[in-house]
C-alpha atoms as a PDB file:
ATOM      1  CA  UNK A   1     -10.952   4.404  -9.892  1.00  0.00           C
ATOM      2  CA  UNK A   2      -8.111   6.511 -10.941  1.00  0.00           C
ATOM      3  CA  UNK A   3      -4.732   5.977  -9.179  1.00  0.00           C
ATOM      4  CA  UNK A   4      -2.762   9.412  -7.878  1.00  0.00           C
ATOM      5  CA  UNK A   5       0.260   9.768  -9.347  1.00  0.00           C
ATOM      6  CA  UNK A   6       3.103  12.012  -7.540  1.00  0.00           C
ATOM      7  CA  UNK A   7       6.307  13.632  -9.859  1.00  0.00           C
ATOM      8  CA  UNK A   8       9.929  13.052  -8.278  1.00  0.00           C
ATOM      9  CA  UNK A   9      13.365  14.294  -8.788  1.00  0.00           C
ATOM     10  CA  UNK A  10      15.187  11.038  -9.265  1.00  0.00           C
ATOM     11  CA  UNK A  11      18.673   9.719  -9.056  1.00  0.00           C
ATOM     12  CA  UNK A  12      20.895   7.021  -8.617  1.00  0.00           C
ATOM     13  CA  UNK A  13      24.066   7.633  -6.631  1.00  0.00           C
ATOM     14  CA  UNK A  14      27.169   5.371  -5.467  1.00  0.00           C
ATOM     15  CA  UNK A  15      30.780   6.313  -3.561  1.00  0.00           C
ATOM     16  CA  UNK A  16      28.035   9.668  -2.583  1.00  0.00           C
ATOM     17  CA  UNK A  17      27.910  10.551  -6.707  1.00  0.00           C
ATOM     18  CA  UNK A  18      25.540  10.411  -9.485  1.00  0.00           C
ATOM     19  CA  UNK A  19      26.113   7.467 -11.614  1.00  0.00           C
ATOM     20  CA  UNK A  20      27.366   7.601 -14.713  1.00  0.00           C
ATOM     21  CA  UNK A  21      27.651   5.007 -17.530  1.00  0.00           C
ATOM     22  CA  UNK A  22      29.451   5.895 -20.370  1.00  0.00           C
ATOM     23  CA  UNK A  23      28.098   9.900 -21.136  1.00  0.00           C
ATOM     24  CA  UNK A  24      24.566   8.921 -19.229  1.00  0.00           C
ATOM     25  CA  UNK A  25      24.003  10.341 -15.768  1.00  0.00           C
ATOM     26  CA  UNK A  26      21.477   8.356 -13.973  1.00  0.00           C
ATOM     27  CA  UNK A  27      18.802  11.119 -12.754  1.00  0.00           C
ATOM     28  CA  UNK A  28      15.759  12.888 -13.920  1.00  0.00           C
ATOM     29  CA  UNK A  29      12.407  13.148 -13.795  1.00  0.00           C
ATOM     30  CA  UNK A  30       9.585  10.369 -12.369  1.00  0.00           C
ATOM     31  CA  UNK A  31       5.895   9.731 -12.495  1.00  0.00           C
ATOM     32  CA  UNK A  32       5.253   7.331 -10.058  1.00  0.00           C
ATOM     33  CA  UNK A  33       1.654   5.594  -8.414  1.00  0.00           C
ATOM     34  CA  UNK A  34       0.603   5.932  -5.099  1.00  0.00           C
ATOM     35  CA  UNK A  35       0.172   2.738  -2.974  1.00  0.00           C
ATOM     36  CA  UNK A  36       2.431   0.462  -0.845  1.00  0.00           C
ATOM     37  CA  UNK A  37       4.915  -0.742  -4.101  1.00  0.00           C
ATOM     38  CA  UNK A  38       5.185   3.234  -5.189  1.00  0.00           C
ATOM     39  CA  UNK A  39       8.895   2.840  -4.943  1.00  0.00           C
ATOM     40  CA  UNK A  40       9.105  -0.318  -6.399  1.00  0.00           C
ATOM     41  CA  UNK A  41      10.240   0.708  -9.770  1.00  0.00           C
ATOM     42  CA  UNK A  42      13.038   2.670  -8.063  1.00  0.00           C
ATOM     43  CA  UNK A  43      14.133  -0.111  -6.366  1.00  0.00           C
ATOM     44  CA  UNK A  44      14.242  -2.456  -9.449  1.00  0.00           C
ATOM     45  CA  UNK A  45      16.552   0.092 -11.321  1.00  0.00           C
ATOM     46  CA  UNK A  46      18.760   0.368  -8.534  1.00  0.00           C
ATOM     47  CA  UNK A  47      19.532  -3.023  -8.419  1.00  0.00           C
ATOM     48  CA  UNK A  48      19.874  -3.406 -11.818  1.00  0.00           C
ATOM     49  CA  UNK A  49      22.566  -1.279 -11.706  1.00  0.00           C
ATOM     50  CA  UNK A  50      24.063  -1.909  -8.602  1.00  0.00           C
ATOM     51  CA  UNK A  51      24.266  -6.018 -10.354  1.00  0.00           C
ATOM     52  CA  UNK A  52      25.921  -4.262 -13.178  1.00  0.00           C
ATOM     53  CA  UNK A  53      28.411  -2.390 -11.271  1.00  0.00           C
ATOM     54  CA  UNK A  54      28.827  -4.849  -8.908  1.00  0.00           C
ATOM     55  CA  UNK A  55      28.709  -2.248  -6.068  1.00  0.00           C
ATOM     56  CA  UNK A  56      25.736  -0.724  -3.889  1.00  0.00           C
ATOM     57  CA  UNK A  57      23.985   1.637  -5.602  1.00  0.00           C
ATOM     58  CA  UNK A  58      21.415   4.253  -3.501  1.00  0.00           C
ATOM     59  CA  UNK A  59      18.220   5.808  -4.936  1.00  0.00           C
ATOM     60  CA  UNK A  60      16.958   8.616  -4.077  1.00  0.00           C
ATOM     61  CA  UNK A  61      13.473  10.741  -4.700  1.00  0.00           C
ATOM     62  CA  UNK A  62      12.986  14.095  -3.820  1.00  0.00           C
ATOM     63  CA  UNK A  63       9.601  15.838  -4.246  1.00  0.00           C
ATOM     64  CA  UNK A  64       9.427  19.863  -4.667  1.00  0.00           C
ATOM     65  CA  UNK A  65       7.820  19.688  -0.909  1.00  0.00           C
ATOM     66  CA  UNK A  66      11.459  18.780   0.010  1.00  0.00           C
ATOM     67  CA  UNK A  67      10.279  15.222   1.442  1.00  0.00           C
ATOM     68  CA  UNK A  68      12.722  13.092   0.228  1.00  0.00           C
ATOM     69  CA  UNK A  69      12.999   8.883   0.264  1.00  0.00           C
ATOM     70  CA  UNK A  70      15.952   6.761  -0.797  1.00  0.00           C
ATOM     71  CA  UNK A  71      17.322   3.168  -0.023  1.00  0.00           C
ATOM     72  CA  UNK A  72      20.435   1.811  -0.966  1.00  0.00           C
ATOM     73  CA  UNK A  73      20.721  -1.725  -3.061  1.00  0.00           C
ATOM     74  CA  UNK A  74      23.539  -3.747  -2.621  1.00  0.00           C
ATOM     75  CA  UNK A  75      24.765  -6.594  -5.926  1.00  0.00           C
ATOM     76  CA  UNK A  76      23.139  -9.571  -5.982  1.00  0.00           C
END
């Protein structure tokens, strides 16, 4: 059986702004799978960076419906 998949606007934001390391901004474009861990992968790259920059870090999905999701991960 064939998982759905559902496209998201996706960012990473901390003090309220994008991130940025060095020239990269941390949004775009993601193709995630439906079921309970959908977000999962968000989640992981937020922490990542929020260990990094050793501050919390929020991510954020928006779908072209409008419905949006986001949690915030704090350094580990």
């Amino acid at each position: 059986m064939r998982r759905t998949t559902h496209e998201y606007e996706t960012e990473l934001h901390s003090d309220g702004e994008v991130v940025m390391l060095g020239a990269v901004a941390y949004r775009g474009r993601t193709v995630l799978h439906s079921g309970p861990d959908m977000f999962a992968p968000l989640e992981r790259w937020a922490q990542d960076v929020a260990d990094e920059m050793r501050t919390p870090v929020t991510w954020r999905a928006t779908s072209d419906g409008g419905e949006v999701h986001e949690d915030t991960r704090y350094p580990g």
